[in-house]
N, C-alpha and C. Protein backbone atom coordinates (compact mmCIF):
# COMPACT_ATOMS: atom_id res chain seq x y z
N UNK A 1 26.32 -55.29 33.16
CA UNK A 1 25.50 -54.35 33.91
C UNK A 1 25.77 -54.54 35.40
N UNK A 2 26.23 -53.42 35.97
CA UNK A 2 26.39 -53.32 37.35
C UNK A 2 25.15 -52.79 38.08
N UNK A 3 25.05 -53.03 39.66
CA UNK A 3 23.74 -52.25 40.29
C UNK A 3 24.47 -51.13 40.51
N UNK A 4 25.93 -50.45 40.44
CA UNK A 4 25.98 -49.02 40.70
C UNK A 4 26.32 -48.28 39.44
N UNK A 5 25.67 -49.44 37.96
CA UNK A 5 25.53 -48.49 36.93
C UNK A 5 23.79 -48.19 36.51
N UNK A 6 22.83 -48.38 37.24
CA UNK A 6 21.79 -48.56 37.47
C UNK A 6 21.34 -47.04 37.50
N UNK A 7 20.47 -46.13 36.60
CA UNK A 7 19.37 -45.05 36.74
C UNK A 7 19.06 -45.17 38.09
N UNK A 8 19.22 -43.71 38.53
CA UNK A 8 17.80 -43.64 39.49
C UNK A 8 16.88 -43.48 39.32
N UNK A 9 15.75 -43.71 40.38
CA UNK A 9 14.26 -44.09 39.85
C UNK A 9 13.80 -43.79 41.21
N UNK A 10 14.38 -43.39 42.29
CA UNK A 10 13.63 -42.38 43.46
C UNK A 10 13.21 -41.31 43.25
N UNK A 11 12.33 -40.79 43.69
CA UNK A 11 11.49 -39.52 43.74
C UNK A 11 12.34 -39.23 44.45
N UNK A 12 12.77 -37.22 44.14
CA UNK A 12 13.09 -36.45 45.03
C UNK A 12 11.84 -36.25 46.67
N UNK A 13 12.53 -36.17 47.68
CA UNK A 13 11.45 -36.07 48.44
C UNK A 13 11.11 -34.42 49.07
N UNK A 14 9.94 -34.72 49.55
CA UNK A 14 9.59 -33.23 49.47
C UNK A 14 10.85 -32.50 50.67
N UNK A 15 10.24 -31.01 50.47
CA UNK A 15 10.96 -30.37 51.43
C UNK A 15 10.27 -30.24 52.73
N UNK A 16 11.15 -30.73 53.98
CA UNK A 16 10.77 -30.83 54.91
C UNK A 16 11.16 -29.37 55.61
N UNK A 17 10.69 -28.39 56.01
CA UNK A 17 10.85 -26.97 56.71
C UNK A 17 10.41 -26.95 57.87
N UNK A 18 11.22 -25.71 58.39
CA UNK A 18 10.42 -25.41 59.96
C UNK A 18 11.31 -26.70 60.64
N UNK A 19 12.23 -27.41 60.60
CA UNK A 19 12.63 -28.57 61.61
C UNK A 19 13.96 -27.96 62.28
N UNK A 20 14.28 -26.50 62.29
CA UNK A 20 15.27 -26.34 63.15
C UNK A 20 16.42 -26.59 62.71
N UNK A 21 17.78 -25.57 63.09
CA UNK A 21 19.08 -25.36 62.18
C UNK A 21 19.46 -26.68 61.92
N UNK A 22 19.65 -27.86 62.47
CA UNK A 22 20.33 -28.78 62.28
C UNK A 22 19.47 -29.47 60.35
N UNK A 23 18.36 -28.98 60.45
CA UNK A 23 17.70 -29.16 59.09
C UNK A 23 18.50 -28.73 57.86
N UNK A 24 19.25 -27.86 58.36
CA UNK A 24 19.39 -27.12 57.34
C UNK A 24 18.77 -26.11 56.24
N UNK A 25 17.31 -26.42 57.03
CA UNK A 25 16.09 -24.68 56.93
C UNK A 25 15.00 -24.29 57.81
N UNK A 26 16.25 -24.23 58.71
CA UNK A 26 16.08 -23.41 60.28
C UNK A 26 15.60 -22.35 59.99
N UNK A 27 15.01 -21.38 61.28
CA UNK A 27 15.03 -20.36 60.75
C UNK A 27 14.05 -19.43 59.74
N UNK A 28 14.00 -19.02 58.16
CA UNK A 28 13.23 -18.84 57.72
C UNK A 28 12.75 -19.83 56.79
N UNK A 29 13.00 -20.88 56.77
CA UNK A 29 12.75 -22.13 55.75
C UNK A 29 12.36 -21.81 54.89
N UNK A 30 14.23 -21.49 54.23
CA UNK A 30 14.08 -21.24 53.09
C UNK A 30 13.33 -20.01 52.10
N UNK A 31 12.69 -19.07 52.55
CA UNK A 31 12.09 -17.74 52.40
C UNK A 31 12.54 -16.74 52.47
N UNK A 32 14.11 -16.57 52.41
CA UNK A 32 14.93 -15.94 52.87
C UNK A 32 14.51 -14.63 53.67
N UNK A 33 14.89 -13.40 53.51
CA UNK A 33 14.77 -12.64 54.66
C UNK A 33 13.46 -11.49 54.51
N UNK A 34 12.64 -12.01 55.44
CA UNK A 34 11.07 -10.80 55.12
C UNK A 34 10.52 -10.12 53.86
N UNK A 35 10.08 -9.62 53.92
CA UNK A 35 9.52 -8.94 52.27
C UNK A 35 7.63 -9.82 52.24
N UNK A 36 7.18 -9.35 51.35
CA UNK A 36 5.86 -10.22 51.09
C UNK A 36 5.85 -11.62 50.73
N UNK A 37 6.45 -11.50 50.15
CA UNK A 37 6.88 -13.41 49.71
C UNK A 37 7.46 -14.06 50.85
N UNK A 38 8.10 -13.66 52.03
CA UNK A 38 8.25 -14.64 53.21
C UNK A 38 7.01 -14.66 54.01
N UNK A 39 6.07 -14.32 53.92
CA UNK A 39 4.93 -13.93 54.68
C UNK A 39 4.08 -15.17 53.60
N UNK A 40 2.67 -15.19 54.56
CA UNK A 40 1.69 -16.36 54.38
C UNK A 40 0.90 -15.44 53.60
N UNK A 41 0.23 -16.42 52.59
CA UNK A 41 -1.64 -15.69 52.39
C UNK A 41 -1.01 -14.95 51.46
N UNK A 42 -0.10 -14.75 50.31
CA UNK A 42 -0.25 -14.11 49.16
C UNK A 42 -1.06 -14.56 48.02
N UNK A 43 -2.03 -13.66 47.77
CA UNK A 43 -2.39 -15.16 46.47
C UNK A 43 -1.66 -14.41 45.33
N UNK A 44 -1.86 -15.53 44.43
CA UNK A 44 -0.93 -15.87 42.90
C UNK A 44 -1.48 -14.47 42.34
N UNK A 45 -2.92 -13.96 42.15
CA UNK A 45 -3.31 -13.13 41.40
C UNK A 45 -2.69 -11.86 41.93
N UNK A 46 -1.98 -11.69 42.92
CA UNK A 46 -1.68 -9.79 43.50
C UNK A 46 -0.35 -9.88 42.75
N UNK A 47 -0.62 -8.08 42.30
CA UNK A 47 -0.06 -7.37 41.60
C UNK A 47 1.03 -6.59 42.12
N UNK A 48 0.97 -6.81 43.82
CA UNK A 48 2.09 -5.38 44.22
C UNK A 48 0.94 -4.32 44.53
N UNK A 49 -0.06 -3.98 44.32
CA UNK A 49 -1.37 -3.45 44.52
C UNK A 49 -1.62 -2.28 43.47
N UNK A 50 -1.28 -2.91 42.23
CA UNK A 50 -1.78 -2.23 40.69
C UNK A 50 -3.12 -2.57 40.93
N UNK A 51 -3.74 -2.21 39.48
CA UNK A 51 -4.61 -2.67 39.14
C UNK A 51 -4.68 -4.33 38.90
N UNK A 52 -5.53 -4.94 39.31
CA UNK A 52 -4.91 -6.40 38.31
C UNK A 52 -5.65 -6.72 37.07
N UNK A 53 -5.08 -7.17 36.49
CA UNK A 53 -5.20 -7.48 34.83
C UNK A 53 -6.42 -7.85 34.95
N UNK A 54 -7.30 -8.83 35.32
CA UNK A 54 -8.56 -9.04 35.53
C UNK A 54 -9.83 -7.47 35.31
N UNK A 55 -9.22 -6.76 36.42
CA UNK A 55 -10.28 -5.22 36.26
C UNK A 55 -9.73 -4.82 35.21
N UNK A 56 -8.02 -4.48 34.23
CA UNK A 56 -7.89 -3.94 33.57
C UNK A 56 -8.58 -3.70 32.10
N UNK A 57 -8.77 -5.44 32.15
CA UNK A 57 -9.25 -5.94 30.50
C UNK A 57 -11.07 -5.57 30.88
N UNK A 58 -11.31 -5.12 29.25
CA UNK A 58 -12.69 -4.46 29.20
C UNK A 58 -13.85 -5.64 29.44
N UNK A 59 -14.98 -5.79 30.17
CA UNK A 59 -15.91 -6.75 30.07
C UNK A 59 -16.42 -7.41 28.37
N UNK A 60 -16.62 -8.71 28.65
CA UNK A 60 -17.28 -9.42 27.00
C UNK A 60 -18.31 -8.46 26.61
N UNK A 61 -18.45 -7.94 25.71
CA UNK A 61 -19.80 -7.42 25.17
C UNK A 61 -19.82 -7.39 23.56
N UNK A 62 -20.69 -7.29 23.09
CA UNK A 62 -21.24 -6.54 21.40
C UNK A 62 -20.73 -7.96 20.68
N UNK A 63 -21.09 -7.90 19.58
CA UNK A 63 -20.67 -8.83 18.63
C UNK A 63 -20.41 -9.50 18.50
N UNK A 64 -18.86 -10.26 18.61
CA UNK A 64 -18.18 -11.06 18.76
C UNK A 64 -18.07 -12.10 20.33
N UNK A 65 -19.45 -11.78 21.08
CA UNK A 65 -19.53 -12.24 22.26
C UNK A 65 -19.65 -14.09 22.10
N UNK A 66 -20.26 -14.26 21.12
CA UNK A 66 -20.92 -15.56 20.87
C UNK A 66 -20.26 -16.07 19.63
N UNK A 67 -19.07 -15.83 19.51
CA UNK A 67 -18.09 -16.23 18.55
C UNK A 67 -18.28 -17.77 17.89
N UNK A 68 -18.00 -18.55 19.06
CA UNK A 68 -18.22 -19.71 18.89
C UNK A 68 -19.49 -20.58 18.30
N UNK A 69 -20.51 -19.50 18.46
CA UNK A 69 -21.84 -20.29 17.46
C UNK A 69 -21.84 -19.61 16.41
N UNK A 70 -21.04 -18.87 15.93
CA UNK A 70 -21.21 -18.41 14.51
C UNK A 70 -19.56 -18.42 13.94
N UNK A 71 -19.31 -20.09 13.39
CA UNK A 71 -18.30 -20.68 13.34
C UNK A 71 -18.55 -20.76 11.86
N UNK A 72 -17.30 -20.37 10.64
CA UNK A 72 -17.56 -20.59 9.60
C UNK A 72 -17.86 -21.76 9.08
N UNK A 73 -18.73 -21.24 7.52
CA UNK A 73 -18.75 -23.28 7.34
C UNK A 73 -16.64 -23.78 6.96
N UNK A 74 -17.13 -25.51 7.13
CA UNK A 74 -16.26 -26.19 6.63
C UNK A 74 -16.03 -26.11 4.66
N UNK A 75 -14.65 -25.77 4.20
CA UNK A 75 -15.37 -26.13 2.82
C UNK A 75 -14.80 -27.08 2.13
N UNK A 76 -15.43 -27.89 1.18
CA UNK A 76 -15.49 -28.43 0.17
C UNK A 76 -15.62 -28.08 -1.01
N UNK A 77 -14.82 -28.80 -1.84
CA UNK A 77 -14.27 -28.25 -3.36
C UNK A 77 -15.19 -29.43 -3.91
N UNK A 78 -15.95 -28.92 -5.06
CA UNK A 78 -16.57 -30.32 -6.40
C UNK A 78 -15.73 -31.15 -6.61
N UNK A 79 -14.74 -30.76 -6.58
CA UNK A 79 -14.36 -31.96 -7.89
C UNK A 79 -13.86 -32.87 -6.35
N UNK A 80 -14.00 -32.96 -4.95
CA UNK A 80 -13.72 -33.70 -3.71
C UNK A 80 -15.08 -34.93 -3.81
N UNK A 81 -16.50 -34.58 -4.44
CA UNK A 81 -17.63 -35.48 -4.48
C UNK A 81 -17.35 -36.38 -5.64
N UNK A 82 -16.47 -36.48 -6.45
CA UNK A 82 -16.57 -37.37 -7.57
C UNK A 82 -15.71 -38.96 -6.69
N UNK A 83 -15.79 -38.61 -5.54
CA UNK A 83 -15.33 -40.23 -5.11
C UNK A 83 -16.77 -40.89 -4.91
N UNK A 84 -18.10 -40.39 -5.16
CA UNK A 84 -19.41 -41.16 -4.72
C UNK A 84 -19.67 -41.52 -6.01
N UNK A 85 -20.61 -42.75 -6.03
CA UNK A 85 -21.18 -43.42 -7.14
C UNK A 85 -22.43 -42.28 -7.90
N UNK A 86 -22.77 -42.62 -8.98
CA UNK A 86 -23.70 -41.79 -9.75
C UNK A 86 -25.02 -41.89 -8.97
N UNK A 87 -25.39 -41.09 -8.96
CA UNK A 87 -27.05 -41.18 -8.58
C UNK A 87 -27.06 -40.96 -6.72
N UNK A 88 -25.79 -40.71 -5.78
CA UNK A 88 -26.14 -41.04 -4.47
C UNK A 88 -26.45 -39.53 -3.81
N UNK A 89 -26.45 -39.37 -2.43
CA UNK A 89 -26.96 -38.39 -1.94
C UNK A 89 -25.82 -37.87 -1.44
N UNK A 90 -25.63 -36.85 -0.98
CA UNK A 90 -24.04 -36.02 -0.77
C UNK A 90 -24.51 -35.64 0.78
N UNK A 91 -24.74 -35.80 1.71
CA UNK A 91 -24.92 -34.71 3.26
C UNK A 91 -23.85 -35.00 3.99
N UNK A 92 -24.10 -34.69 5.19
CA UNK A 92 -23.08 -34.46 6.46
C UNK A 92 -22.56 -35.50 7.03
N UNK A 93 -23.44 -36.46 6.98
CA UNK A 93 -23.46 -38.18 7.33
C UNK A 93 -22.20 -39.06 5.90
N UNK A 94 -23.12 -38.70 4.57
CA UNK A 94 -22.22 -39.10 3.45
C UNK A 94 -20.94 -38.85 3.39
N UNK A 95 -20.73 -37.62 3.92
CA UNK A 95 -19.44 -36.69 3.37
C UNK A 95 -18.59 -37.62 4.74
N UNK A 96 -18.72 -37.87 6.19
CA UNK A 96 -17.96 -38.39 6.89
C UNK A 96 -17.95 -40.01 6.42
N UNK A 97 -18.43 -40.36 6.15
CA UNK A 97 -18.47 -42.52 5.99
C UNK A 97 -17.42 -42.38 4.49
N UNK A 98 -17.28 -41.33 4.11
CA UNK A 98 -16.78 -41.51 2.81
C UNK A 98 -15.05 -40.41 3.23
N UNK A 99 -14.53 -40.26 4.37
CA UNK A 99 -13.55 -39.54 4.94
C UNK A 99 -13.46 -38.69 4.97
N UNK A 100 -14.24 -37.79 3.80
CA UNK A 100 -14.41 -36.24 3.25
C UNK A 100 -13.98 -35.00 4.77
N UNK A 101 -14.85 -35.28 5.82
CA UNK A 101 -14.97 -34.51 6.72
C UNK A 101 -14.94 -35.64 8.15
N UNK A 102 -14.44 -35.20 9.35
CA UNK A 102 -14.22 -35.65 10.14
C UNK A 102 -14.42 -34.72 11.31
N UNK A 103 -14.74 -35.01 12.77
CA UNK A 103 -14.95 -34.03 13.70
C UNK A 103 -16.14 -32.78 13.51
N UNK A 104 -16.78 -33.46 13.33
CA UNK A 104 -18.10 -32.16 13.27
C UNK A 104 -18.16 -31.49 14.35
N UNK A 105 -18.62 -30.47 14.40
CA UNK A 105 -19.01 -29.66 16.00
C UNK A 105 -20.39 -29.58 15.91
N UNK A 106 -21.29 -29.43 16.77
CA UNK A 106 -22.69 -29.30 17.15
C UNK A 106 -23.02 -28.29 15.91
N UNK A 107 -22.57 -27.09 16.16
CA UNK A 107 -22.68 -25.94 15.28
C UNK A 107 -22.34 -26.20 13.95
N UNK A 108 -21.06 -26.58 13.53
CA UNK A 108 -20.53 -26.58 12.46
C UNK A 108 -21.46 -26.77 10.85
N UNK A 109 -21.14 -26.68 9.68
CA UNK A 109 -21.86 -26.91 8.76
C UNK A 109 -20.88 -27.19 7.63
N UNK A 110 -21.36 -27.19 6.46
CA UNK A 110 -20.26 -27.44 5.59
C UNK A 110 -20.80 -27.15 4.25
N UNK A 111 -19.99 -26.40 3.24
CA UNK A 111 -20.82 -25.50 2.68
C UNK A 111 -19.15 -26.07 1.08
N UNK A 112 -20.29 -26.52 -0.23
CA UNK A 112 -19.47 -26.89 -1.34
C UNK A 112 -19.11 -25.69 -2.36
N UNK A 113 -18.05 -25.80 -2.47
CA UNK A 113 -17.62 -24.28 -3.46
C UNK A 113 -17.23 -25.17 -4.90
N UNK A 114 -17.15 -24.11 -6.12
CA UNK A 114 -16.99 -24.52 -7.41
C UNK A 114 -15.63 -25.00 -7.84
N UNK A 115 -14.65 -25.25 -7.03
CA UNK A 115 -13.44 -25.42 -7.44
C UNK A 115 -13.05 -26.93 -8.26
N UNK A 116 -12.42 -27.26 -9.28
CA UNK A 116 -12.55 -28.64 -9.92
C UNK A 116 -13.78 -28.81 -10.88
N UNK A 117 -13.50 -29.58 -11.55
CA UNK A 117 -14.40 -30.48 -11.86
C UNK A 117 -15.71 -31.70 -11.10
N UNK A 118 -16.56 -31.91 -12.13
CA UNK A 118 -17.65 -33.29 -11.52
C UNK A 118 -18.07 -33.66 -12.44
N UNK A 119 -17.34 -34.96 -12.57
CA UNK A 119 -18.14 -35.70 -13.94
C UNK A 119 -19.31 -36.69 -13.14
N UNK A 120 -20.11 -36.86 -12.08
CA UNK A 120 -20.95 -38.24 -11.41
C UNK A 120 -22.37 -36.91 -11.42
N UNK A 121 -23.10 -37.59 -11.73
CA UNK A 121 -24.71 -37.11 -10.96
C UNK A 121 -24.76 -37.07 -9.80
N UNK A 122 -25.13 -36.42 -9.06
CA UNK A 122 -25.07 -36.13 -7.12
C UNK A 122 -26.40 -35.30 -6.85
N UNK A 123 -27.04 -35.88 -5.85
CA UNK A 123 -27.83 -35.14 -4.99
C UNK A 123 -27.53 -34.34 -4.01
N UNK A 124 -27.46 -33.43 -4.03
CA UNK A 124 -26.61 -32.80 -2.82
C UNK A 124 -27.63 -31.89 -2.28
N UNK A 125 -27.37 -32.06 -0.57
CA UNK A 125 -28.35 -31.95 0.40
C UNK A 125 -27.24 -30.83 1.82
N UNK A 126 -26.53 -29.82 0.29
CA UNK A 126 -25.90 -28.93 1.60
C UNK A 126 -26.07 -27.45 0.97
N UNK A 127 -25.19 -26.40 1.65
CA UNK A 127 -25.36 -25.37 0.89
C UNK A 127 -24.25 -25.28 0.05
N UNK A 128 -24.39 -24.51 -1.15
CA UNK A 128 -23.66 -24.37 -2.46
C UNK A 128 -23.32 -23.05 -2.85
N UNK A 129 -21.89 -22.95 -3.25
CA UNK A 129 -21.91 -21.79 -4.15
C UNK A 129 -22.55 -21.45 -5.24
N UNK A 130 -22.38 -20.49 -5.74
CA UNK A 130 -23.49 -20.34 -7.13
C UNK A 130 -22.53 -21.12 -8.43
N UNK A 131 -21.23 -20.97 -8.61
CA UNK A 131 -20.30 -21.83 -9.13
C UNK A 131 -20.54 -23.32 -9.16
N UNK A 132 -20.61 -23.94 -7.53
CA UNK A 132 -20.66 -25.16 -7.31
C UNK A 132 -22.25 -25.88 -8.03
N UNK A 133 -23.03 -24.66 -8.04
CA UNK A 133 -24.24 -24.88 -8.42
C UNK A 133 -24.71 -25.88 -9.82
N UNK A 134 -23.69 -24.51 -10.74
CA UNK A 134 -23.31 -24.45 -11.94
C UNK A 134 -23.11 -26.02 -12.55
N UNK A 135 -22.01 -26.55 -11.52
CA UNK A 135 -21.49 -27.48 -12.04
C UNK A 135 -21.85 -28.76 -11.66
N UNK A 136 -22.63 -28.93 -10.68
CA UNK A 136 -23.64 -29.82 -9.99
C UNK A 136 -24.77 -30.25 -11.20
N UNK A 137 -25.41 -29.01 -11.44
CA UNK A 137 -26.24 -28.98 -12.45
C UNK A 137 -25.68 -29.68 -13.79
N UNK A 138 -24.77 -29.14 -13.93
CA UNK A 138 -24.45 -29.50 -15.59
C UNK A 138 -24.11 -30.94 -15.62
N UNK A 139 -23.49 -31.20 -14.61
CA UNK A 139 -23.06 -32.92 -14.30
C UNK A 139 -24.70 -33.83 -14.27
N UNK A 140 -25.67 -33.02 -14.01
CA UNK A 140 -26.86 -33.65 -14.17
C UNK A 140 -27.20 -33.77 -12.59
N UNK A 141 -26.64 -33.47 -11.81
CA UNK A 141 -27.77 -33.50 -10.69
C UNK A 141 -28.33 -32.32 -10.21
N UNK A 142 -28.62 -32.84 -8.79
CA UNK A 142 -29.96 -31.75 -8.24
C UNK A 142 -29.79 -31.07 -6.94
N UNK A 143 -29.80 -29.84 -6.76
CA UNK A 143 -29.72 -29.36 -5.51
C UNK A 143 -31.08 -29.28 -4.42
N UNK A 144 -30.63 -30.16 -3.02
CA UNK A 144 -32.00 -29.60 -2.68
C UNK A 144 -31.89 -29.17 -1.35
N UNK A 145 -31.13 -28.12 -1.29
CA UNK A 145 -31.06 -27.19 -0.20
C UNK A 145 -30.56 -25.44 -0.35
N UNK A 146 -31.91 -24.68 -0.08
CA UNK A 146 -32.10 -23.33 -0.18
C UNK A 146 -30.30 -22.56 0.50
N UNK A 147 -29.95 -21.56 -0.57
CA UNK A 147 -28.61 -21.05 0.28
C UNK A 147 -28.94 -19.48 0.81
């Protein structure tokens, strides 16, 4: 290993302008010749003097304003609860200590559909399909939350 086979590891340094021809961006530093862009005080948002996209797009309104609090549920398949012991309680707390679900949002919910099998007894303390119901029940447990 030589020091003139050595990476560089200097920062480019900034551009120094305005210091007069011997700079080498004498002159218009670098802005080449007039137009709006050699001039001060453009901001980023002008258009050339269209409309700008800002006034174009229609204001938030109606429906879909509040998108974000009416976030679907998360779902869960039955036959995903047969990793809990017989007899335990199934909620939002259970379902994460047991890996099921991860990252809740404030809003979020989580809602069990009939897909699979359940051979364990479960208390389950979420909302249910009428399927998931089905098979909750027949496995012998109990639902106790209105859908």
């Amino acid at each position: 290993m030589n020091l003139s086979g050595l990476t560089k590891i200097k920062a480019k340094s900034k551009k120094r302008v305005g210091l007069g021809h011997g700079s080498g961006r004498g002159k218009t530093a670098g802005r080449g010749q007039k137009g709006q862009k050699a001039r001060t005080d453009v901001p980023l948002r002008f258009e050339g003097g269209a409309l700008p996209l800002t006034k174009r797009l229609p204001f938030l309104r109606g429906k879909d304003r509040n998108k974000s609090l009416n976030e679907k549920p998360r779902i869960l398949n039955v036959e995903a609860l047969n990793v809990f012991p017989k007899g335990s309680v199934v909620d939002q707390e259970s379902l994460t200590k047991q890996g099921l679900v991860r990252d809740m949002g404030k809003y979020e919910t989580i809602k069990i559909l009939g897909d699979g099998e359940l051979q364990v007894a479960l208390t389950v303390k979420l909302p249910v399909s009428k399927g998931a119901a089905e098979k909750i029940k027949g496995a012998g447990g109990t639902i106790e939350v209105e859908n």
